[in-house]
Protein backbone atom coordinates (compact mmCIF):
# COMPACT_ATOMS: atom_id res chain seq x y z
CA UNK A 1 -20.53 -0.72 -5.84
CA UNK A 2 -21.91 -2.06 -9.09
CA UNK A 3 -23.82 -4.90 -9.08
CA UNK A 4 -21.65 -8.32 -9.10
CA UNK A 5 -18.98 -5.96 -6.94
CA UNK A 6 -16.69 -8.03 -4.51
CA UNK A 7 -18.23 -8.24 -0.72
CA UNK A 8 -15.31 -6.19 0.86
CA UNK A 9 -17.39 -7.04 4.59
CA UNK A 10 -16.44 -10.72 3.99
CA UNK A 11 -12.63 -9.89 2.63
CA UNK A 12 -12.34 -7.48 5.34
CA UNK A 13 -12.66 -9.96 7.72
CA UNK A 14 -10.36 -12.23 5.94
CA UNK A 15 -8.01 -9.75 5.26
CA UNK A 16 -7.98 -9.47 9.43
CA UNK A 17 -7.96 -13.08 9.64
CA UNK A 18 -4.32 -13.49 8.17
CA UNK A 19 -3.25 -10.57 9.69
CA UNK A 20 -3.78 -12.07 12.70
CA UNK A 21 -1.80 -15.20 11.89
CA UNK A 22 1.29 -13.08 11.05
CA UNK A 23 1.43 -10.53 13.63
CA UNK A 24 3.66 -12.61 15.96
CA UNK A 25 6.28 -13.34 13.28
CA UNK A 26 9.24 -11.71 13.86
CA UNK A 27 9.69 -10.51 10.80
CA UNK A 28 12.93 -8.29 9.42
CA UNK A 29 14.76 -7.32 5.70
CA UNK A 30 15.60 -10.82 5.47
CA UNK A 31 15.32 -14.34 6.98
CA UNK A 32 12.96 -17.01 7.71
CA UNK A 33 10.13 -15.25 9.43
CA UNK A 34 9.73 -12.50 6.32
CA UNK A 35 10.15 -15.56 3.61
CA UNK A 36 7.36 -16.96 5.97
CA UNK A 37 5.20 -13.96 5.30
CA UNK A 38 5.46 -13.85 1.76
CA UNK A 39 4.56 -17.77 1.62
CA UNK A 40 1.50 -16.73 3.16
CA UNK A 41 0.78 -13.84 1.49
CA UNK A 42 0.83 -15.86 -1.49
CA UNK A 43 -1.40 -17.94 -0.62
CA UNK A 44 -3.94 -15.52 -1.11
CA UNK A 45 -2.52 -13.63 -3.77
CA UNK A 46 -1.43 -16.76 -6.43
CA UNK A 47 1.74 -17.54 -7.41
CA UNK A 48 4.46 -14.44 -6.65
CA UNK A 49 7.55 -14.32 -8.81
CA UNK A 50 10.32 -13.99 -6.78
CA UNK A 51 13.24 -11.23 -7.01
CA UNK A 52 16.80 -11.98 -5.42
CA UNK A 53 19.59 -9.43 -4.73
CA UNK A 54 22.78 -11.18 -2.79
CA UNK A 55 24.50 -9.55 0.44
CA UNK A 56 26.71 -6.91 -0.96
CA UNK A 57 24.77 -6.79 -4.40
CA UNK A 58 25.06 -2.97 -5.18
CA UNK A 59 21.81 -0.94 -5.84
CA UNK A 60 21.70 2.09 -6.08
CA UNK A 61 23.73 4.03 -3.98
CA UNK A 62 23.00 1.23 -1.02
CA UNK A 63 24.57 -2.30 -0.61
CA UNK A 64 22.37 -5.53 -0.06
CA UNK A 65 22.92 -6.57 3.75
CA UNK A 66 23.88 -9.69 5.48
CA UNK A 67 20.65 -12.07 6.46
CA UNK A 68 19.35 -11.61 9.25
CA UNK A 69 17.70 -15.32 11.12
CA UNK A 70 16.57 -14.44 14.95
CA UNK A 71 15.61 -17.74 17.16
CA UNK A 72 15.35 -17.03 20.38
CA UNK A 73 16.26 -13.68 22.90
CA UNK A 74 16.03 -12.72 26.49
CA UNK A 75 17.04 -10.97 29.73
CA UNK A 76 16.92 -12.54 32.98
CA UNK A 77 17.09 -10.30 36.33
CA UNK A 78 19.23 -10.98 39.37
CA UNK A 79 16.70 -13.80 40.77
CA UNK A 80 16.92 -15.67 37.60
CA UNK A 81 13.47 -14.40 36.18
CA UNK A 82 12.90 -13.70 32.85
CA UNK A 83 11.97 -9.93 32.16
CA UNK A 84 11.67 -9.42 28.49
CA UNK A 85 11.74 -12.22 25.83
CA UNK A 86 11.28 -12.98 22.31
CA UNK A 87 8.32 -15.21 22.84
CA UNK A 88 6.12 -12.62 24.21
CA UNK A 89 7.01 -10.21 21.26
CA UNK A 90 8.73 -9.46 18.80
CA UNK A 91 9.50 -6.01 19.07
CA UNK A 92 11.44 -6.77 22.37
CA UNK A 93 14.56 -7.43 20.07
CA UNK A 94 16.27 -4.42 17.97
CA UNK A 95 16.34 -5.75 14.63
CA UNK A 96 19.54 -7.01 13.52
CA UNK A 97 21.16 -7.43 16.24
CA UNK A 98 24.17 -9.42 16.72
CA UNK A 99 24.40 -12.72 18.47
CA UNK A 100 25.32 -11.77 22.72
CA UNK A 101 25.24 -14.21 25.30
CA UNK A 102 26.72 -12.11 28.69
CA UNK A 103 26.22 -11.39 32.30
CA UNK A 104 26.50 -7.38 32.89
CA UNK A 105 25.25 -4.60 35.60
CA UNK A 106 21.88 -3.03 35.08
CA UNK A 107 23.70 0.31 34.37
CA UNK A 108 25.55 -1.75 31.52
CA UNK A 109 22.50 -2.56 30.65
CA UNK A 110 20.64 0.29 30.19
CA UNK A 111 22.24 0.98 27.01
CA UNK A 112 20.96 -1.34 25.47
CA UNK A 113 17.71 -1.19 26.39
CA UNK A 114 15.09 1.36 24.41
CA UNK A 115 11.38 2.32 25.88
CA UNK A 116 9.04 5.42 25.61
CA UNK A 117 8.79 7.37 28.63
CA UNK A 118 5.88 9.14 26.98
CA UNK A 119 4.21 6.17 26.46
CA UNK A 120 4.71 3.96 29.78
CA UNK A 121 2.98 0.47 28.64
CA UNK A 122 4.30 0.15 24.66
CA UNK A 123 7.30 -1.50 23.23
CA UNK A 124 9.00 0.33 20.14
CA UNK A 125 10.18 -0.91 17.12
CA UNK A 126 13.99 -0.17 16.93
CA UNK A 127 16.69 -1.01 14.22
CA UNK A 128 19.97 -1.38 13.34
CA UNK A 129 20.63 -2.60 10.11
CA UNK A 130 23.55 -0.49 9.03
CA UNK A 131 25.11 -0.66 12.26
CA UNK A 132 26.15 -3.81 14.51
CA UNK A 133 25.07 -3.56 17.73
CA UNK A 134 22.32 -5.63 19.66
CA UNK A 135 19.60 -4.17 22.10
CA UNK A 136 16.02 -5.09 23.65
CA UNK A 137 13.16 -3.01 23.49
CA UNK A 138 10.78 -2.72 26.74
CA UNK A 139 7.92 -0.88 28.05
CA UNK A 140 9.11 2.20 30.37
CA UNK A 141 7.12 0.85 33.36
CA UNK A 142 8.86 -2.64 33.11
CA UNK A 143 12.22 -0.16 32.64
CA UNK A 144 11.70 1.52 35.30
CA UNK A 145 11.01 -1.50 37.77
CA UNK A 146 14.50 -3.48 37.23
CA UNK A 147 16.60 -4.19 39.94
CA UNK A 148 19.82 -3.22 40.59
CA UNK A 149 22.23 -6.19 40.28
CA UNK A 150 23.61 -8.48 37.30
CA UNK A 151 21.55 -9.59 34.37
CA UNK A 152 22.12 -12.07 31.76
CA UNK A 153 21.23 -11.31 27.86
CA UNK A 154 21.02 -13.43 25.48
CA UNK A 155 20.13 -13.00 21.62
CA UNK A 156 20.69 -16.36 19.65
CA UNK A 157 20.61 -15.00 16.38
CA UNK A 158 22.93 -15.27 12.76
CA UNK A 159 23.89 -11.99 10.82
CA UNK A 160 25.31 -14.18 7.75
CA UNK A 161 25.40 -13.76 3.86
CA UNK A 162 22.10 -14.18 2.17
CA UNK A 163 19.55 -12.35 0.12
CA UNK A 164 16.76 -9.66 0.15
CA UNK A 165 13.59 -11.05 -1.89
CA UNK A 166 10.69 -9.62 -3.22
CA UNK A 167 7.53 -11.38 -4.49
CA UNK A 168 5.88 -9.86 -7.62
CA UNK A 169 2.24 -10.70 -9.43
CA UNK A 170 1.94 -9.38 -12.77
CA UNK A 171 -1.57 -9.30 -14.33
CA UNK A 172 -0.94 -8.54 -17.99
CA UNK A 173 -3.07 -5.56 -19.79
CA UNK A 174 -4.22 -5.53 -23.52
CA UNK A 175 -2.25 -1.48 -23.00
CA UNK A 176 1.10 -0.16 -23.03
CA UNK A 177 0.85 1.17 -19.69
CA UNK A 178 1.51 -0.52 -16.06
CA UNK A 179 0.35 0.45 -12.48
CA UNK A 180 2.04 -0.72 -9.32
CA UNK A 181 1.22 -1.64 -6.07
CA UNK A 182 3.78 -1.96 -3.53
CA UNK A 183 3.80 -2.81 -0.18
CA UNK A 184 6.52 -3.51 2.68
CA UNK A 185 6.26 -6.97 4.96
CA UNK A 186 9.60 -6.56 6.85
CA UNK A 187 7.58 -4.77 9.93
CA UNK A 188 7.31 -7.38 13.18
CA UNK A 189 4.14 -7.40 15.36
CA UNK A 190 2.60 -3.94 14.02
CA UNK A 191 -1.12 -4.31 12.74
CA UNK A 192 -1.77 -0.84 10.90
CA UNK A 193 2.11 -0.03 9.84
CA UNK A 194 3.26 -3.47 8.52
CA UNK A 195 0.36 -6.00 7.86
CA UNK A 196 -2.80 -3.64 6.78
CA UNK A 197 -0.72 -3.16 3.18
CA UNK A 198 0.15 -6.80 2.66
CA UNK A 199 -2.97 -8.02 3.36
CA UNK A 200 -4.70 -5.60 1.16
CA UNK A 201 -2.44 -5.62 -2.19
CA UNK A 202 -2.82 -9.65 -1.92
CA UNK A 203 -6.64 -9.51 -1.69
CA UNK A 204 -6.09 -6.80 -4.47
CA UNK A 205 -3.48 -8.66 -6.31
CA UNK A 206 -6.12 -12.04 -6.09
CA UNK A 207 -9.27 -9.71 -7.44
CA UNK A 208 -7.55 -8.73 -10.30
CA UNK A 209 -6.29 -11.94 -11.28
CA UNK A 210 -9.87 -13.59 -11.23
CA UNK A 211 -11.38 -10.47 -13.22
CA UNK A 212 -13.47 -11.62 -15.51
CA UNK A 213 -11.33 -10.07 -18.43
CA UNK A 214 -8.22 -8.78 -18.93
CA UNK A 215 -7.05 -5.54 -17.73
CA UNK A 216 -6.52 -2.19 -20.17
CA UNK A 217 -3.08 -1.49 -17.71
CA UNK A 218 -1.10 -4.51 -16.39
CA UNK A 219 -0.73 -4.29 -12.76
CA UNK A 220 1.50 -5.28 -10.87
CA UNK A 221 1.33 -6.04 -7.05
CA UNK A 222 5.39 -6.31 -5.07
CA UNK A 223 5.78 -7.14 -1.48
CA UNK A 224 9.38 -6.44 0.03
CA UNK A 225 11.13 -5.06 2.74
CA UNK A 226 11.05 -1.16 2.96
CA UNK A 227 13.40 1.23 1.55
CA UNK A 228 16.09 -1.09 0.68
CA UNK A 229 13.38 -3.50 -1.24
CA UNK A 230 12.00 -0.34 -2.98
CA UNK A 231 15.72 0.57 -3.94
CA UNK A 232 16.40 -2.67 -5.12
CA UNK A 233 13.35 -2.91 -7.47
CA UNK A 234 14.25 0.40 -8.86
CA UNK A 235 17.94 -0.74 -9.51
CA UNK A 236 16.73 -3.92 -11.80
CA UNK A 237 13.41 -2.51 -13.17
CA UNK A 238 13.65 1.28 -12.95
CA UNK A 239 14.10 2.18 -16.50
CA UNK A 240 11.01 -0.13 -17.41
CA UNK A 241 9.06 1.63 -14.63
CA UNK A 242 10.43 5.13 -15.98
CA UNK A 243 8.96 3.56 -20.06
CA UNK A 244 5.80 2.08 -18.47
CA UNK A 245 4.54 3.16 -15.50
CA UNK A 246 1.31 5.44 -15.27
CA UNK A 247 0.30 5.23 -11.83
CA UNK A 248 1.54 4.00 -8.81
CA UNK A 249 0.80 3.31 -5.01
CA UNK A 250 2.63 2.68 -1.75
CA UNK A 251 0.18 0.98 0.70
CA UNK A 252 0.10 1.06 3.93
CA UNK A 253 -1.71 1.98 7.76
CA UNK A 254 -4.82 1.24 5.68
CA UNK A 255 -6.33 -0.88 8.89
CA UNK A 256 -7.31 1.61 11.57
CA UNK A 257 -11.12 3.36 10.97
CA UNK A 258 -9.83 6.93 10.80
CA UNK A 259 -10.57 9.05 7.73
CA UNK A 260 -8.64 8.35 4.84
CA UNK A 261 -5.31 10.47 3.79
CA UNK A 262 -3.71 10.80 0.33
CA UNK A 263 -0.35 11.55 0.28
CA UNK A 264 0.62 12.92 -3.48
CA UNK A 265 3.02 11.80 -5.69
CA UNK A 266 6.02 14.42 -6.55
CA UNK A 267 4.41 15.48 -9.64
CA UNK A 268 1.61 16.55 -7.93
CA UNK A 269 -1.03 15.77 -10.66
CA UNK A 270 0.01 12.66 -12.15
CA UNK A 271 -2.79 10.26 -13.03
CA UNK A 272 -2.13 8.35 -9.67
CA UNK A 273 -2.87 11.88 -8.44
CA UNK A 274 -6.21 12.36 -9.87
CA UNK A 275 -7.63 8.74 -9.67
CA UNK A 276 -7.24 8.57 -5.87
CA UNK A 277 -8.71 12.18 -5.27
CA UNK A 278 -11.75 11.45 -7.67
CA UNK A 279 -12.27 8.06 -6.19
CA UNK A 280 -11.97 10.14 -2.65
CA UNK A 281 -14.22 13.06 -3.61
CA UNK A 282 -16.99 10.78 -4.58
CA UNK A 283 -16.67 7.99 -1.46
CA UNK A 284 -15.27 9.69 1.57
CA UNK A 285 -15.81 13.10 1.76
CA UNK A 286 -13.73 13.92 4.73
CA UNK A 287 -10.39 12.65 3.23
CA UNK A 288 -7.36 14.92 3.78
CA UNK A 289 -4.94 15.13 0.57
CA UNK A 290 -1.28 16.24 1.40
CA UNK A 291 1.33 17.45 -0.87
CA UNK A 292 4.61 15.00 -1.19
CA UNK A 293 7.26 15.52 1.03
CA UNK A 294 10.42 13.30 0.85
CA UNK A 295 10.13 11.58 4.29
CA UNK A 296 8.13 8.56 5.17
CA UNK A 297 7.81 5.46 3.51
CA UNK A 298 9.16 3.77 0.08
CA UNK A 299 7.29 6.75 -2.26
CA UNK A 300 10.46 8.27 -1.25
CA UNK A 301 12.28 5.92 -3.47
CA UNK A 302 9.81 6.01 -6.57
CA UNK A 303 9.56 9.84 -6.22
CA UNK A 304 13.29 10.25 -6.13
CA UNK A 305 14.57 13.06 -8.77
CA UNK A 306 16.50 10.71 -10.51
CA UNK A 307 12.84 8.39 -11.18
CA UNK A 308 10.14 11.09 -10.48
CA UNK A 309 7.82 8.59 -10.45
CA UNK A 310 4.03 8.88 -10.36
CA UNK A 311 3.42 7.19 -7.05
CA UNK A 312 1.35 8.12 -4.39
CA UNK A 313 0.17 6.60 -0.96
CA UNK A 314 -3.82 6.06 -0.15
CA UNK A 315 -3.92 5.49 3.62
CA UNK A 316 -5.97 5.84 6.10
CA UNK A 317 -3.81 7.59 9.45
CA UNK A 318 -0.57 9.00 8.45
CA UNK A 319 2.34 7.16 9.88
CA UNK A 320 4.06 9.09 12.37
CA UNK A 321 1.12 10.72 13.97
CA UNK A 322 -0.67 8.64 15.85
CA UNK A 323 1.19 7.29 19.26
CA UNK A 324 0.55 3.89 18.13
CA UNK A 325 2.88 3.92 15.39
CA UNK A 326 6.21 2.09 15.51
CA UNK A 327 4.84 0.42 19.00
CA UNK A 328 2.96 -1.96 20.54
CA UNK A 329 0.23 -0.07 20.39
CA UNK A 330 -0.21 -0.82 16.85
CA UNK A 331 -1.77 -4.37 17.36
CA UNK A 332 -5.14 -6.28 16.28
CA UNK A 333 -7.33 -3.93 17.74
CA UNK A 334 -6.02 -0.88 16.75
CA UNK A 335 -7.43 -2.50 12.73
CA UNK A 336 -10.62 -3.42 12.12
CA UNK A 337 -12.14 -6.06 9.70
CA UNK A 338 -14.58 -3.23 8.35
CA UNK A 339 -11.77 -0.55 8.01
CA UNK A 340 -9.54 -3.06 5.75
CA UNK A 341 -12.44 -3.71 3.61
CA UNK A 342 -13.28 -0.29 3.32
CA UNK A 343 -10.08 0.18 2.18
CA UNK A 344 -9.67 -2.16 0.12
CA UNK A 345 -12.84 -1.23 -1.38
CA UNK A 346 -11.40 2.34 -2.22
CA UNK A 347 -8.03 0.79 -4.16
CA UNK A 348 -10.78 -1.16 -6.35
CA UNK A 349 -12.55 2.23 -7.25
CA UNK A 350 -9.00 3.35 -8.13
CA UNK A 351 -8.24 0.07 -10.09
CA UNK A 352 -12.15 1.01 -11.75
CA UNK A 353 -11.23 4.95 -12.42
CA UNK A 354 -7.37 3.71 -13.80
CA UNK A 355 -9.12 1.13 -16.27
CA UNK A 356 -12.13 3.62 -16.81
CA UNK A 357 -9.89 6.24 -18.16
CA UNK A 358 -9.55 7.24 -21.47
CA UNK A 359 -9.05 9.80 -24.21
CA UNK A 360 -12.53 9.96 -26.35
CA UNK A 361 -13.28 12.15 -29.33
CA UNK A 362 -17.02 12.95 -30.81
CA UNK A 363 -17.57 12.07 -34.25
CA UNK A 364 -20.48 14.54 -34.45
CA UNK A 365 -18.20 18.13 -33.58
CA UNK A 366 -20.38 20.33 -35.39
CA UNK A 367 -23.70 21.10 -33.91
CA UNK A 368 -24.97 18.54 -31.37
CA UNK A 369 -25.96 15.07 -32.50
CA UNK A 370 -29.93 14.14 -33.00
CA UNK A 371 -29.97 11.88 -30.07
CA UNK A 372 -33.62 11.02 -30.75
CA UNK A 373 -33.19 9.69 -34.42
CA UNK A 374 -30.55 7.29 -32.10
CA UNK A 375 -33.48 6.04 -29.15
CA UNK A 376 -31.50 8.14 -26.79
CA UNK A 377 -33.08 11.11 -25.94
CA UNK A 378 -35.16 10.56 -22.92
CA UNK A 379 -39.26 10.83 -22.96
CA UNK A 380 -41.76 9.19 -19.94
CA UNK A 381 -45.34 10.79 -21.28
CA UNK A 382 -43.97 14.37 -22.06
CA UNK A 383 -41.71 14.59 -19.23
CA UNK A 384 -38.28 13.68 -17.76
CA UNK A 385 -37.85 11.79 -14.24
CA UNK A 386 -34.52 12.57 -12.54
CA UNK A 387 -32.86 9.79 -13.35
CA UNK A 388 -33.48 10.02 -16.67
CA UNK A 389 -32.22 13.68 -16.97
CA UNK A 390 -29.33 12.74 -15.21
CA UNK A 391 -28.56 10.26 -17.93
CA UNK A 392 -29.41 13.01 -20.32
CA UNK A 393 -27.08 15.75 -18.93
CA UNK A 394 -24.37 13.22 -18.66
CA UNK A 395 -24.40 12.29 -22.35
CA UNK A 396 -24.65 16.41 -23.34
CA UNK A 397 -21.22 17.00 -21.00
CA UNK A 398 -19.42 14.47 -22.49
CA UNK A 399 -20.57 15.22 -26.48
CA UNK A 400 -19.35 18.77 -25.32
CA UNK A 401 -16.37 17.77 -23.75
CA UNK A 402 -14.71 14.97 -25.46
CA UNK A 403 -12.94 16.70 -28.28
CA UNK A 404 -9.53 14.49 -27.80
CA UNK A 405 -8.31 17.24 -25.83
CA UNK A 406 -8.87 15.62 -22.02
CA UNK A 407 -9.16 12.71 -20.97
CA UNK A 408 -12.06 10.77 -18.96
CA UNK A 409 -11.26 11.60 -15.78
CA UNK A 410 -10.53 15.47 -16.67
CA UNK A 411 -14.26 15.24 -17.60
CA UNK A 412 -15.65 13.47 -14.38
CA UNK A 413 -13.76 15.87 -12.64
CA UNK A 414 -15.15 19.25 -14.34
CA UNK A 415 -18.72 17.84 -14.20
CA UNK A 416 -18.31 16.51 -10.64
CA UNK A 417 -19.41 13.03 -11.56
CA UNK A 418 -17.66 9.61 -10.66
CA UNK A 419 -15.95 8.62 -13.50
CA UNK A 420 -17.58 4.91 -12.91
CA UNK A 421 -20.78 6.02 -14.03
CA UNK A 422 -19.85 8.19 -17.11
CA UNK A 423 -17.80 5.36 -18.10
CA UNK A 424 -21.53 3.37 -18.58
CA UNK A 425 -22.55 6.44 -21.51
CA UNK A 426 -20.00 6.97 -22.60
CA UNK A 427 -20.03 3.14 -23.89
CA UNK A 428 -23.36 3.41 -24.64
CA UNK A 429 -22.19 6.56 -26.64
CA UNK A 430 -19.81 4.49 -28.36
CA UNK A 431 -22.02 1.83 -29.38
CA UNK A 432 -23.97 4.50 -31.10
CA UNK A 433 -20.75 5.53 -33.10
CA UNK A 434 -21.11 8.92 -31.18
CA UNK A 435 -17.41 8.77 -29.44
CA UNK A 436 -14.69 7.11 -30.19
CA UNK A 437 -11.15 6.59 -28.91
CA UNK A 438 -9.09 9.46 -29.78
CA UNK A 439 -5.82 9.41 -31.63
CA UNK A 440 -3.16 10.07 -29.08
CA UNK A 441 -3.93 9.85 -25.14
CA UNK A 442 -3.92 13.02 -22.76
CA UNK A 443 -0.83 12.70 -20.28
């Protein structure tokens, strides 16, 4: 990074820090432990607007559900002892479920109990939002131990009306055009999954608001619950996103230290396309890039036919293919302080390429410029050094290829250089009246 660049060591570890103090929350959609989240989350982030849609509010083609507030859950064997409980996580509970208080068999039992014979020692994360039912979550060795005879449940828990809420940040931009971040926080006790995204978009989120000047793009940064948040975002501020938006990011599992993956908007090569793959290209050669496919998390929403939306997902393992996801597995030491602030560290380079970008047009088009009448064509005693050169060829591409017919990041691209750096002459460029902003902008 530049010099004066944020110390993403020293955020990663405080990005770890909070996500440490909110992993045993048993967060869901709605209630007190997820309001409790985004409290905290602003904290870090500043103030958060906040966005309310009412039990049965209709968005979309979904309905708003009832709110969700869980206090207290266990099962107690035949001698009395307790065998799973809330307090020890909170992924023993299936979210959402009803309010029980019985005595029944173990065979009763069993179905409504959930573990992962695959994976003997981890809890899932089950749901049941849609549906009423109740059920505890266990590891498959503690399954497999119970003893035959009666067992008591209890969940003390309210399903009543109430509201989904999302927090939003808006940093305003001198442009027309908006980028989004959005990230999910309804996800209990998972490090990578849930809390890696929150934690990052409000480190983001507070970066951007103490930039030292304002943003070309206004961003803004939304925490919510997943899928139905994302629908009901779309549902109140779709059209504007449809007008505005010109990038776009869902983040998430961007905690563990595996290679980074980008997962592609449905356009394919939209802008939030090409940032994230030049940023990866020049940072982390390794990267995988996927094409979109309509399953895992809220791009589903953005990217929906009906929106085709230019959003994207910069992660680093995919959800879904690691066997710590939607477990137990997934805890504080699957993420790393230095992996967050890596990560984080890449979304800035894609905040620098986004607000880099632009269309640029020579004013010299016939014949090349004198760039020695102008102080800069390079000399050192008769000869170039490399840097120098570098500098040289950098300013030839771009007199060449800025014509108004591609933008920036087209040109980084073709000449294989980050667009950070070409940004620096092509100012310099401009101070010299040599390029200037072209007329219309390159989609």
């Amino acid at each position: 990074m530049s010099a004066g660049a944020p110390d993403f060591t020293a955020l990663g570890a405080e990005m770890h820090a909070l996500a440490t103090e909110l992993f045993p929350l048993p967060r869901s959609l709605t209630g007190p432990a997820y309001r409790a989240t985004l409290d905290a989350l602003e904290g870090v982030s500043g103030p958060l607007r906040r966005h309310r849609f009412a039990t049965g509010e209709r968005v979309l083609d979904w309905e708003i559900p009832r709110e969700w507030t869980i206090r207290d859950a266990w099962v107690k064997g035949p001698d009395g002892a307790v065998v799973v409980a809330l307090s020890d996580s909170s992924l023993h509970v299936v979210s959402y479920s009803v309010p029980v208080h019985r005595r029944l068999s173990l065979d009763e039992l069993q179905g409504h109990l959930h573990s992962l014979p695959d994976r003997p020692t981890a809890i899932p994360y089950r749901t049941s939002y849609y549906q009423e039912q109740w059920g505890f979550c266990l590891a498959d060795e503690v399954r497999r131990a119970l003893a035959p005879g009666e067992y008591e449940v209890r969940i003390d828990a309210d399903l009543e009306p109430g509201e989904v809420e999302l927090g939003e940040l808006v940093v305003e931009g001198s442009g027309e055009g908006e980028v989004l971040f959005w990230t999910y926080c309804c996800h209990p006790s998972m490090a990578n999954n849930e809390l890696s995204g929150p934690v990052l978009v409000s480190q983001l989120a507070r970066l951007m608001r103490e930039r030292g000047e304002p943003p070309r793009h206004t961003y803004r940064f939304v925490f919510g619950p997943e899928t139905i948040g994302s629908l009901a975002y779309l549902a109140r501020f779709g059209e504007r996103l449809r007008e505005r938006l010109v990038a776009g990011y869902v983040v998430t599992c961007a905690g563990d230290p595996a290679p980074f993956t980008y997962k592609r908007s449905r356009r394919g090569r939209s802008l939030a396309d090409r940032a994230a793959e030049h940023v990866l290209a020049h940072t982390q050669p390794v990267a995988r890039v996927l094409d979109f496919v309509p399953a895992g998390s809220d791009e589903r929403q953005f990217c929906s036919p009906g929106f085709d939306l230019p959003v994207g997902s910069l992660m680093r393992t995919m959800y879904a293919t690691n066997p710590e996801y939607h477990t137990s597995l997934d805890d504080l030491s699957f993420v790393t302080a230095d992996a967050l602030g890596e990560s984080l560290a890449a979304y800035w380079r894609v905040v620098e390429t986004l607000e880099a970008n632009e269309t640029l047009t020579g004013t010299v088009l016939h014949g090349e410029p004198q760039l020695s009448r102008r102080g800069l064509y390079p000399t050192t005693g008769g000869g170039q050094d490399a840097h120098a050169q570098r500098g040289l060829q950098d300013m030839l591409q771009l007199l060449s290829r800025c014509d108004g017919s591609a933008d920036l990041l087209a040109v980084a691209t073709a000449t294989d250089r980050p667009i950070w750096e070409l940004r620096a002459v092509a100012d310099r460029l401009r101070e010299h009246d040599l390029l200037r902003a072209a007329d219309h902008a390159v989609d």
